[in-house]
C-alpha atoms as a PDB file:
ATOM      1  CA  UNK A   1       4.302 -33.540  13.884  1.00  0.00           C
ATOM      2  CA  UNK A   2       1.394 -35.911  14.201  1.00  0.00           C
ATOM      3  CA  UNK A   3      -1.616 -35.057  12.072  1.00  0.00           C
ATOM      4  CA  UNK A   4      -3.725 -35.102  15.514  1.00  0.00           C
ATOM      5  CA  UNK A   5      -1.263 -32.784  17.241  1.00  0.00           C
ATOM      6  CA  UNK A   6      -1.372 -30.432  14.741  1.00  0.00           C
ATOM      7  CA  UNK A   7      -5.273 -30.107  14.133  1.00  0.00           C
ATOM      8  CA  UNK A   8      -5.419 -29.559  17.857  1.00  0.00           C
ATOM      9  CA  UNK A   9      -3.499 -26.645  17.968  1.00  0.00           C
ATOM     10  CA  UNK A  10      -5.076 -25.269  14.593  1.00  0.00           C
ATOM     11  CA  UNK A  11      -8.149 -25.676  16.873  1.00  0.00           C
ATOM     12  CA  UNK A  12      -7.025 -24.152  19.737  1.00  0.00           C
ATOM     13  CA  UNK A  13      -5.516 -21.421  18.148  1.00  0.00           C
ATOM     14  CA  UNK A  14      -8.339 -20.570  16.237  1.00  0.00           C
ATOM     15  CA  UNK A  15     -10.547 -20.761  19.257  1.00  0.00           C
ATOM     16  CA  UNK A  16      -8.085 -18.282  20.860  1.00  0.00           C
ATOM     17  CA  UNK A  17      -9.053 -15.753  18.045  1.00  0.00           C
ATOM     18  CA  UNK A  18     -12.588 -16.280  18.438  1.00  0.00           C
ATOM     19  CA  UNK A  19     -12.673 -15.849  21.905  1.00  0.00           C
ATOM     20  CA  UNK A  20      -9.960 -12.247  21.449  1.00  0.00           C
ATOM     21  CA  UNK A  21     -12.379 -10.992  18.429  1.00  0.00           C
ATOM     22  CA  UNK A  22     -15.546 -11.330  20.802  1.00  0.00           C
ATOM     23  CA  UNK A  23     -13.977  -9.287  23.651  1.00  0.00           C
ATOM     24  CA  UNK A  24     -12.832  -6.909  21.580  1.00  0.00           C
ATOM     25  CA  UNK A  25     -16.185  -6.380  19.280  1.00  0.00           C
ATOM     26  CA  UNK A  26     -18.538  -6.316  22.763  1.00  0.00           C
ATOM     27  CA  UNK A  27     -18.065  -3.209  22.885  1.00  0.00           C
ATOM     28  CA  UNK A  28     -18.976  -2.252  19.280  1.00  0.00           C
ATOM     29  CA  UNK A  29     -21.787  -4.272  20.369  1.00  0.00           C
ATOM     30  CA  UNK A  30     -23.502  -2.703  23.306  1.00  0.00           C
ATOM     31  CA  UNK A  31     -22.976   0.510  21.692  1.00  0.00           C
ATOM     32  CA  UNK A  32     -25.141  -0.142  18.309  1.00  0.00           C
ATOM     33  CA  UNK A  33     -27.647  -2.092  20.795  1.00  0.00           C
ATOM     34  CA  UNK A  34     -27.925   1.051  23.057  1.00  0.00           C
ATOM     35  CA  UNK A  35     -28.491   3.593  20.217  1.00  0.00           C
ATOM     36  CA  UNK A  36     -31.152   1.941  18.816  1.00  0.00           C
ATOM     37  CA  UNK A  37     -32.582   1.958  22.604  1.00  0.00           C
ATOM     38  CA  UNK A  38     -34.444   4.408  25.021  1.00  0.00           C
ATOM     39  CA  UNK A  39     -33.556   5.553  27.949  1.00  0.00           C
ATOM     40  CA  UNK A  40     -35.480   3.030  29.629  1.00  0.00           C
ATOM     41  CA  UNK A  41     -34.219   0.334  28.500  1.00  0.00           C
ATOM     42  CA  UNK A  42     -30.578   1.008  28.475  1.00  0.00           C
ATOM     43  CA  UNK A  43     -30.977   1.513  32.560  1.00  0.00           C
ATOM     44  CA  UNK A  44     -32.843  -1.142  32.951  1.00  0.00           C
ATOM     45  CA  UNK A  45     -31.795  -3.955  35.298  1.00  0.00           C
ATOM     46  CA  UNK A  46     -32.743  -6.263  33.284  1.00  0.00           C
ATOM     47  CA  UNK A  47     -30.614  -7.599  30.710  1.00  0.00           C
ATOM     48  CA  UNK A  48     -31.823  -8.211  27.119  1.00  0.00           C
ATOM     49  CA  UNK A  49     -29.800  -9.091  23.895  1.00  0.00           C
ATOM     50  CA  UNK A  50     -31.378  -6.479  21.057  1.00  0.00           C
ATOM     51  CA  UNK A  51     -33.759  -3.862  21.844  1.00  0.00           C
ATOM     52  CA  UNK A  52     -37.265  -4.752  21.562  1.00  0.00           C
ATOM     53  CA  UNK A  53     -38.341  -2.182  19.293  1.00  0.00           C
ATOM     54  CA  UNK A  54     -35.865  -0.216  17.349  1.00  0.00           C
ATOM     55  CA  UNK A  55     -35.703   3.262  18.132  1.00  0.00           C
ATOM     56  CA  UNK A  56     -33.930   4.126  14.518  1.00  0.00           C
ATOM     57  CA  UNK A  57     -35.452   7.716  15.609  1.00  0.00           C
ATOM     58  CA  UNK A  58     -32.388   7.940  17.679  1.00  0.00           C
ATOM     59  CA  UNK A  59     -30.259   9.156  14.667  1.00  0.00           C
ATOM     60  CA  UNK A  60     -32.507  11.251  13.242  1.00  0.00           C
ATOM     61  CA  UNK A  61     -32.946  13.410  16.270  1.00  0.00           C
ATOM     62  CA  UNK A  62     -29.204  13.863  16.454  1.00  0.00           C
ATOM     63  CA  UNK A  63     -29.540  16.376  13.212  1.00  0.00           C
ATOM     64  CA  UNK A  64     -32.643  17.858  14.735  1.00  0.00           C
ATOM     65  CA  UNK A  65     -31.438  19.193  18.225  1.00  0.00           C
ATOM     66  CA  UNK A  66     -30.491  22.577  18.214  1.00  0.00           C
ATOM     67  CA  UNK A  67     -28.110  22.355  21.601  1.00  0.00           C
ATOM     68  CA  UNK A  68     -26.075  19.812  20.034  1.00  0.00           C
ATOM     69  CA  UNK A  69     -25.194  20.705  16.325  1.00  0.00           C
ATOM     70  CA  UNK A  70     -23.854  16.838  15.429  1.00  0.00           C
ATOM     71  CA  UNK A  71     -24.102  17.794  11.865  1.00  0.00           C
ATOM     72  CA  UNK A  72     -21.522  20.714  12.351  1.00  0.00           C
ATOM     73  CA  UNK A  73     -19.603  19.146  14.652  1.00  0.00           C
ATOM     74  CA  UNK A  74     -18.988  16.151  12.132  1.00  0.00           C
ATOM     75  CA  UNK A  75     -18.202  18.468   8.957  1.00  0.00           C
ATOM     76  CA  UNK A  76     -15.465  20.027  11.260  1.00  0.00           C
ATOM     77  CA  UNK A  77     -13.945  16.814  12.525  1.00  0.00           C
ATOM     78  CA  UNK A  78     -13.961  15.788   8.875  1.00  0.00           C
ATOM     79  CA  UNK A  79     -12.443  19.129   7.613  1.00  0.00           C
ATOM     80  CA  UNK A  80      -9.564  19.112  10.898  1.00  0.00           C
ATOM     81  CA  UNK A  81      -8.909  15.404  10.057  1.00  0.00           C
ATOM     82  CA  UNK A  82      -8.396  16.448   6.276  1.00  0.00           C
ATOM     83  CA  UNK A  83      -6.376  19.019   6.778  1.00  0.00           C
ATOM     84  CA  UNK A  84      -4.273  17.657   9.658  1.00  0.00           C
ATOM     85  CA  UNK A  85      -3.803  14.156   8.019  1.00  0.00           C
ATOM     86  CA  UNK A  86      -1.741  14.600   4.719  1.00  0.00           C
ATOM     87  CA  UNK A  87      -0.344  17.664   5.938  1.00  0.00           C
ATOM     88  CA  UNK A  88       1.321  16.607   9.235  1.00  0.00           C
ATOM     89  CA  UNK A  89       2.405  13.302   7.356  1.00  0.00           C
ATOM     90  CA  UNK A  90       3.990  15.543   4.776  1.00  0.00           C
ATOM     91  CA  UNK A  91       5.734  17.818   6.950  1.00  0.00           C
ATOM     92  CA  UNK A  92       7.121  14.811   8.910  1.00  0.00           C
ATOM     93  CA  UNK A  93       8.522  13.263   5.460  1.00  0.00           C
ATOM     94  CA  UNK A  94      10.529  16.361   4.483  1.00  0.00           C
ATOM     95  CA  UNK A  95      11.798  16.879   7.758  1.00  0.00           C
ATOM     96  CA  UNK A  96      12.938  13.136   7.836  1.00  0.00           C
ATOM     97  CA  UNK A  97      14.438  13.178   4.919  1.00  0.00           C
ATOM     98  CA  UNK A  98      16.315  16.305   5.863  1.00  0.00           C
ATOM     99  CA  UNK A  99      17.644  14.809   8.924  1.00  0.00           C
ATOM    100  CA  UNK A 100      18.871  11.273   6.802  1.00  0.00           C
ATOM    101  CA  UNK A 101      20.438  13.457   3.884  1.00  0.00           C
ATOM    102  CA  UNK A 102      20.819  17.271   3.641  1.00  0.00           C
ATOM    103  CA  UNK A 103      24.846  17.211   4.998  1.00  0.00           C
ATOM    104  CA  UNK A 104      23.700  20.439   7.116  1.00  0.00           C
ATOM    105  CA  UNK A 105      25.867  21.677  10.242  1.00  0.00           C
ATOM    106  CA  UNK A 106      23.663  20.787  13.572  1.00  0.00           C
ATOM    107  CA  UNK A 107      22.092  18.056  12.200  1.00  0.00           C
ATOM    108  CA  UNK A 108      22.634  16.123  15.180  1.00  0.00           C
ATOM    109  CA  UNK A 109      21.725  18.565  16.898  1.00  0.00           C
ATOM    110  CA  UNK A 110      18.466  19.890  16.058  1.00  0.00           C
ATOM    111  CA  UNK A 111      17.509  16.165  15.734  1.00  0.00           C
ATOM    112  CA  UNK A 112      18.446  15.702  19.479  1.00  0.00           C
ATOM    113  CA  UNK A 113      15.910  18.953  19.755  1.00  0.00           C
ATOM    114  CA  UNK A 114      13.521  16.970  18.316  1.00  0.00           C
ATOM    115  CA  UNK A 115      13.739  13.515  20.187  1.00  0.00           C
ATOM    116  CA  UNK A 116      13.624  16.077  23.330  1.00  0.00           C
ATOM    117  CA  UNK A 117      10.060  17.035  22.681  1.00  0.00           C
ATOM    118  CA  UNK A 118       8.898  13.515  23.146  1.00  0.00           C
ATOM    119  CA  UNK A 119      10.080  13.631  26.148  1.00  0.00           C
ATOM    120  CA  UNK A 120       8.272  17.029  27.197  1.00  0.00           C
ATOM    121  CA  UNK A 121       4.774  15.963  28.916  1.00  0.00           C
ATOM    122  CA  UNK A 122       1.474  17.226  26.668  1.00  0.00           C
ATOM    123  CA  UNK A 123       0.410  19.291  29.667  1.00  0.00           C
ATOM    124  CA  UNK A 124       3.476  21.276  30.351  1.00  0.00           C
ATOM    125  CA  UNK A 125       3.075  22.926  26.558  1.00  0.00           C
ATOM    126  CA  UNK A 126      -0.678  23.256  26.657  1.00  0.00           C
ATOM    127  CA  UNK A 127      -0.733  26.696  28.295  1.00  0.00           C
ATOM    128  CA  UNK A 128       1.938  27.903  25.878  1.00  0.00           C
ATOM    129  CA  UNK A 129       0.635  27.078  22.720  1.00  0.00           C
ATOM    130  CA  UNK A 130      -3.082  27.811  24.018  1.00  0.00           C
ATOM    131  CA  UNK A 131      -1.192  31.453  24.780  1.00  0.00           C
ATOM    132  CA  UNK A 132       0.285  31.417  21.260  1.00  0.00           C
ATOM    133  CA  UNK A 133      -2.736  30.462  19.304  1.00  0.00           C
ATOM    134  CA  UNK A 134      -5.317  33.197  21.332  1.00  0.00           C
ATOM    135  CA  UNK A 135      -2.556  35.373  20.723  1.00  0.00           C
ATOM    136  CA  UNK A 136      -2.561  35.280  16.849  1.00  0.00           C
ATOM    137  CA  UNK A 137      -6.653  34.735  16.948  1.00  0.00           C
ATOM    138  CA  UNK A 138      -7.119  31.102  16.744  1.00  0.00           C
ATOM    139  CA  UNK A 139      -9.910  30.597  19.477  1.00  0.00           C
ATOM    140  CA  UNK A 140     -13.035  29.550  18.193  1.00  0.00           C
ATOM    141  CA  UNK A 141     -11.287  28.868  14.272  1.00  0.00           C
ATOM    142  CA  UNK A 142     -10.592  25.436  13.209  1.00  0.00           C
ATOM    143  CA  UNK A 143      -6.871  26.400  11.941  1.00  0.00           C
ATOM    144  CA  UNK A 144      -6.372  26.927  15.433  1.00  0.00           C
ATOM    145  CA  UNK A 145      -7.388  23.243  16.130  1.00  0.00           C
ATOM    146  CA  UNK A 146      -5.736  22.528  12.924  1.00  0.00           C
ATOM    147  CA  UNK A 147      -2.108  24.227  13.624  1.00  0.00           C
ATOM    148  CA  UNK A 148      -0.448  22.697  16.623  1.00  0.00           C
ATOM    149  CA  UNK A 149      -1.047  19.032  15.228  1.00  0.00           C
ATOM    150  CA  UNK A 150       0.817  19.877  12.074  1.00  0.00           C
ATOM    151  CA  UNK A 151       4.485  18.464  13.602  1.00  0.00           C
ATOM    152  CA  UNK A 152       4.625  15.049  15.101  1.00  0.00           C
ATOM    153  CA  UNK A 153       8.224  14.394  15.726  1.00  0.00           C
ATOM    154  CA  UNK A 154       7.648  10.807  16.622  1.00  0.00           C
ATOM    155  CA  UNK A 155       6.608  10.367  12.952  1.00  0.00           C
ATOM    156  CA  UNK A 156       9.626  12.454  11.887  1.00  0.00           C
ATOM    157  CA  UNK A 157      11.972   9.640  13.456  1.00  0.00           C
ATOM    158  CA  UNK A 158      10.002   7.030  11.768  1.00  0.00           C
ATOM    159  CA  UNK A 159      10.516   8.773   8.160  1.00  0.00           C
ATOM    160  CA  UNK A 160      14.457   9.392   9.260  1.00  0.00           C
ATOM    161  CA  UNK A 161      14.809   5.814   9.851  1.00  0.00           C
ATOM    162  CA  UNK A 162      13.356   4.614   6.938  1.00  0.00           C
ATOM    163  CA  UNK A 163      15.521   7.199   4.501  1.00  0.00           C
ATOM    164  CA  UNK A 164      18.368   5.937   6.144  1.00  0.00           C
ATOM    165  CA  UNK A 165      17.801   2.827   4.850  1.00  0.00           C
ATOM    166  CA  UNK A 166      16.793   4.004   1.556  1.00  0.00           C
ATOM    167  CA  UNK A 167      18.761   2.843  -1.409  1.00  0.00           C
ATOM    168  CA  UNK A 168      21.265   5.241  -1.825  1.00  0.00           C
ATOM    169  CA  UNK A 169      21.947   3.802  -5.914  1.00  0.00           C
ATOM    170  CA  UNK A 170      18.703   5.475  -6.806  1.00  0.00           C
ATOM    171  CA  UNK A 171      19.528   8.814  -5.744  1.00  0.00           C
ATOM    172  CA  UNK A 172      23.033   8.900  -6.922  1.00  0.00           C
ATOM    173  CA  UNK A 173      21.061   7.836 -10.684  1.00  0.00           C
ATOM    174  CA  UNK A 174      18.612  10.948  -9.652  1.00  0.00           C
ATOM    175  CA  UNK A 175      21.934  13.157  -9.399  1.00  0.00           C
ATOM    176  CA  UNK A 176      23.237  12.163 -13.128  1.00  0.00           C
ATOM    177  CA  UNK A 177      19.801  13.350 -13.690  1.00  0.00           C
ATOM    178  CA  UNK A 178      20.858  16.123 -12.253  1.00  0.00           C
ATOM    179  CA  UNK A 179      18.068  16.589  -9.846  1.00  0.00           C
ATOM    180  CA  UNK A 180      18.739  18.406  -6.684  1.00  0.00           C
ATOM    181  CA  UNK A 181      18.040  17.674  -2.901  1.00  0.00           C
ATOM    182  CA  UNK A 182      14.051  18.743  -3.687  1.00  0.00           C
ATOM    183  CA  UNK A 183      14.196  17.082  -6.825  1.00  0.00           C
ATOM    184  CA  UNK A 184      15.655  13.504  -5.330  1.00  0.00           C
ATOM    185  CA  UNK A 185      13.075  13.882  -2.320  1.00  0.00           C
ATOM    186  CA  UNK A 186       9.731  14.791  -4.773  1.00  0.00           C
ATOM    187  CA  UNK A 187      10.674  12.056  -7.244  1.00  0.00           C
ATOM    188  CA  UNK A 188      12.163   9.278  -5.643  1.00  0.00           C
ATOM    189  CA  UNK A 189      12.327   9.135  -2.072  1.00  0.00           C
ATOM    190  CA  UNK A 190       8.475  10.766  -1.551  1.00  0.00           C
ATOM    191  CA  UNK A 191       6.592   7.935  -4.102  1.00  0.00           C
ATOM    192  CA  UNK A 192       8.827   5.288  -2.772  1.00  0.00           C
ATOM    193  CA  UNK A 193       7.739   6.141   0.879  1.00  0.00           C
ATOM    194  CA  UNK A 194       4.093   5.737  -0.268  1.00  0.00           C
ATOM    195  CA  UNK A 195       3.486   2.542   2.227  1.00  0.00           C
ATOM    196  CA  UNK A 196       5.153   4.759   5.371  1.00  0.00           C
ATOM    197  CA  UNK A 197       2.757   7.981   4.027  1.00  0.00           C
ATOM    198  CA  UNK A 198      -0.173   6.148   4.020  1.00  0.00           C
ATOM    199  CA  UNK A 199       0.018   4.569   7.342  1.00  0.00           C
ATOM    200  CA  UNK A 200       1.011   7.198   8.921  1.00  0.00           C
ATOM    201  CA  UNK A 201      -1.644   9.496   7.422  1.00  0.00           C
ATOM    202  CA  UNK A 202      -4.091   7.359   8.758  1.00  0.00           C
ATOM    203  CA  UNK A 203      -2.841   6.988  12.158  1.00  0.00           C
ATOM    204  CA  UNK A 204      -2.735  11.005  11.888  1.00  0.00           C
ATOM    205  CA  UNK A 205      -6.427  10.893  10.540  1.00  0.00           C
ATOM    206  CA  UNK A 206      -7.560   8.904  13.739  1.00  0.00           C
ATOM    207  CA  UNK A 207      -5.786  10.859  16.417  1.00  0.00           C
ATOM    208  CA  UNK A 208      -7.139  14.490  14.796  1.00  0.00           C
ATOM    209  CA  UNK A 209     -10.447  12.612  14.952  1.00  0.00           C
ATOM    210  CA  UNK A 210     -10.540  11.481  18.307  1.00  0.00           C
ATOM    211  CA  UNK A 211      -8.731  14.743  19.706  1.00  0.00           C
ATOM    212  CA  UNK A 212     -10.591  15.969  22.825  1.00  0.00           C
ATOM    213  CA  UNK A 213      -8.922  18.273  25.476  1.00  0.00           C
ATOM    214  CA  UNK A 214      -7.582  20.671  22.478  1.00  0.00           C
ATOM    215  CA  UNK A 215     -10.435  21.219  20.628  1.00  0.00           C
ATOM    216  CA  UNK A 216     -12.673  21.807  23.540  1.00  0.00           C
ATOM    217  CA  UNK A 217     -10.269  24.558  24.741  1.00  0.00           C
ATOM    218  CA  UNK A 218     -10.056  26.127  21.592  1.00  0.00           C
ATOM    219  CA  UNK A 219     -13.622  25.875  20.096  1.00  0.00           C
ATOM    220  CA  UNK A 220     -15.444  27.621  22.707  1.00  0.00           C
ATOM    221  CA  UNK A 221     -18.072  28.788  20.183  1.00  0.00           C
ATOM    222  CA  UNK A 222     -20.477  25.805  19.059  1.00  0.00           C
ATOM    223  CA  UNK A 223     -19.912  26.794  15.710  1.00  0.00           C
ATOM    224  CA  UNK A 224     -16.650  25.312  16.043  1.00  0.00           C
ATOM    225  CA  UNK A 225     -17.034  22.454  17.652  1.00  0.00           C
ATOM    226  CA  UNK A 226     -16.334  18.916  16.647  1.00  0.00           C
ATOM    227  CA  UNK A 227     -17.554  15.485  16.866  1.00  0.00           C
ATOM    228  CA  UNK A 228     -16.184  14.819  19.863  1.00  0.00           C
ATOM    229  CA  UNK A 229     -16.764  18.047  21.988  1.00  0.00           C
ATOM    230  CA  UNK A 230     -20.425  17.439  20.722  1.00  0.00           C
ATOM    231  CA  UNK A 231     -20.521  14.083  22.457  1.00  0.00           C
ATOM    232  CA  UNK A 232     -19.733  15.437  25.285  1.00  0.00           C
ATOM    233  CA  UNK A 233     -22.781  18.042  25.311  1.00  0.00           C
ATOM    234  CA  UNK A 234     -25.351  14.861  25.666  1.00  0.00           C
ATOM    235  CA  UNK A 235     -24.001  14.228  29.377  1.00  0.00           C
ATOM    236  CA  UNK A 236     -24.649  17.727  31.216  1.00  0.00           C
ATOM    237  CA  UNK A 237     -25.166  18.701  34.717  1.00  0.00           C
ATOM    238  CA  UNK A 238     -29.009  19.403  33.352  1.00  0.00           C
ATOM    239  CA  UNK A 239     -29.341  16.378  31.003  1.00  0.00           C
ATOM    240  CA  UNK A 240     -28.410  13.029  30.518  1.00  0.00           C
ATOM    241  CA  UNK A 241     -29.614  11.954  27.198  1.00  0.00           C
ATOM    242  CA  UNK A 242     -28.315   8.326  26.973  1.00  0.00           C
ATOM    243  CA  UNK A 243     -29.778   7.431  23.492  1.00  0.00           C
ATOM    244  CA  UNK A 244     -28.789  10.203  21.848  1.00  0.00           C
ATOM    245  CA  UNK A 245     -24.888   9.976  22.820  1.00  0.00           C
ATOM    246  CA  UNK A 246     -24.486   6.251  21.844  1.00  0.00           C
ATOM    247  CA  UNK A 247     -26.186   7.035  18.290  1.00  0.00           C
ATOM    248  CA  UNK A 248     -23.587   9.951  18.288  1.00  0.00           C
ATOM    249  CA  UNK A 249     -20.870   7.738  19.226  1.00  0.00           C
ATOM    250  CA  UNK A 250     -21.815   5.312  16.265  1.00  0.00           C
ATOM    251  CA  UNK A 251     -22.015   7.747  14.009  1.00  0.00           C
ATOM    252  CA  UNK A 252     -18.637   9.180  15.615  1.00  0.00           C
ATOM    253  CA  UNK A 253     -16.682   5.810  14.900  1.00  0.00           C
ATOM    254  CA  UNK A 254     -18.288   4.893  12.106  1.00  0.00           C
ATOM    255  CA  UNK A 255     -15.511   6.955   9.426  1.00  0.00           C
ATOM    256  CA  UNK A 256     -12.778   5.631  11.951  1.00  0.00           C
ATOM    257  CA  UNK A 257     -13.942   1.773  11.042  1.00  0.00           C
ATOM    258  CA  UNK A 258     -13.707   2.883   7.559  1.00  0.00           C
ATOM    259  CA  UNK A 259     -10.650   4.407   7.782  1.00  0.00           C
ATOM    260  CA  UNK A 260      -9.025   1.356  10.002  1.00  0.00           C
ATOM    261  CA  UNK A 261     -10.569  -1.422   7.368  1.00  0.00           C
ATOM    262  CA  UNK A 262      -9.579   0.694   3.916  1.00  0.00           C
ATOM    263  CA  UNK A 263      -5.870   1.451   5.357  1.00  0.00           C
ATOM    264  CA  UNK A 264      -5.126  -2.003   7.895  1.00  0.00           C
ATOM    265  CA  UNK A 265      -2.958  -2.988   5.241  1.00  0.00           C
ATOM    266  CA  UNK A 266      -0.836  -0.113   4.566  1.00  0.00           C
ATOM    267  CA  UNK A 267      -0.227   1.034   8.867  1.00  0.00           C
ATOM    268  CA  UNK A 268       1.282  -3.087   8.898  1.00  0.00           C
ATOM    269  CA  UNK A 269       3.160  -2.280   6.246  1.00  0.00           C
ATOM    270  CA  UNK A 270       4.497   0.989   7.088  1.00  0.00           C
ATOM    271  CA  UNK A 271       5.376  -0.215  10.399  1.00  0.00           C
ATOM    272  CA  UNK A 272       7.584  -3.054   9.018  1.00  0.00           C
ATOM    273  CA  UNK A 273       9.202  -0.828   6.413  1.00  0.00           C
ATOM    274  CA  UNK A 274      10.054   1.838   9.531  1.00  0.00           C
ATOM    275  CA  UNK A 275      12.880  -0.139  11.076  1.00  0.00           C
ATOM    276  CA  UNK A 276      11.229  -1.361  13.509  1.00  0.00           C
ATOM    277  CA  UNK A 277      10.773  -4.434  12.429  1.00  0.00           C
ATOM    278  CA  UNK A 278      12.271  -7.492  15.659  1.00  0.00           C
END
């Protein structure tokens, strides 16, 4: 390839990714300009670049508003994501690597059980379980917010797949160990899965923190509310407090950034160790 050809497309192609990373950061953007706005300049007509005074007080007052506990609302959040993370990853390994090993009667059965539920619509179980949970006294509790995320059978088939593929040398070495089916699972297939836990514990972090619809149904009480459902409570039929809900959102995102920039590696990874890699 001629030297000219080929600094034109390193060009192009890097202009490509400039011009992708800009559309996709505007919005990260406009949302740290308008929190450090007021109200009257984020409805303003007029167009400006950066606020022209920096209303940093816009953060503070999030932690001094009684209506809208933001404090509370991000310690739950933080304590659902916790709690719901590792655990629902967990749960999803075993349960994998039941379905790839244990030489159980219905196996292919209860795994066609569990490939059925992905096919069952959100809304035509949310009555149900909301039935359930009231039932055994989950409204306004966070292990009632907590509880229904624990099973993710999409991850499930992920972890299946990839202890399919596992090297089957290793455990048959585990067995003149004489480990059992726990034993081979906790010490060799579980640390060996660490890439596929870790990515998927992440993903699991980021959809427990963004949950909306559950949550709000559950934690009626504001004592039990989380980030999210907070948000909400700065757009009312009374108030519209535009200010305060982009600061909120910042802060909101903020631990999701984090959590995106710490773990980026490990979701690519897990996702090409899954099988479903081409």
């Amino acid at each position: 390839m001629h030297p000219l050809t080929r600094t034109l497309r390193v060009t192009a192609r890097s202009a490509l990714i400039g011009v992708v990373t800009l559309i996709f950061l505007t919005p990260f953007y406009l949302m740290l300009r308008n929190s450090l706005m007021d109200s009257r300049e984020i409805t303003s007509p007029h167009w400006v670049w950066w606020p022209s005074s920096m209303h940093w007080d816009n953060f503070t007052s999030l932690f001094t508003d009684p209506s809208v506990p933001m404090a509370d609302g991000l310690r739950n959040s933080l304590i659902v994501a916790a709690i719901t993370a590792p655990l629902s990853t967990l749960f999803a390994s075993a349960a994998g690597y039941a379905f790839a090993r244990l030489p159980v009667p219905g196996r292919g059965l209860l795994l066609a059980f569990v490939v059925g539920t992905l096919m069952i619509p959100g809304s035509a179980t949310f009555v149900p379980t909301f039935v359930v949970v009231g039932s055994l006294g989950g409204v306004n509790t966070l292990w009632g917010i907590i509880v229904p995320g624990l099973f993710n059978p999409f991850a499930v088939l992920l972890f299946r797949n990839f202890y399919l593929r596992f090297p089957r040398e290793l455990e048959e070495a585990g067995r003149l160990d004489g480990l059992g089916w726990f034993g081979l699972y906790r010490r060799i297939a579980l640390p060996s899965s660490a890439a596929m836990l870790a990515s998927l514990g992440a993903l699991a972090f980021i959809d427990s923190w963004n949950a909306f619809l559950w949550p709000l149904v559950i934690g009626q009480d504001p004592g039990s509310w989380t980030a999210q459902i907070t948000l909400s409570n700065f757009l009312t039929a009374q108030t519209i407090n535009l200010p305060g809900l982009f600061a909120g959102a910042v802060l909101t995102i903020a631990p999701l950034v984090v959590m995106f920039l710490v773990a980026q590696r490990y979701i690519v990874e897990g996702i090409a160790t899954s099988g479903l890699k081409g």
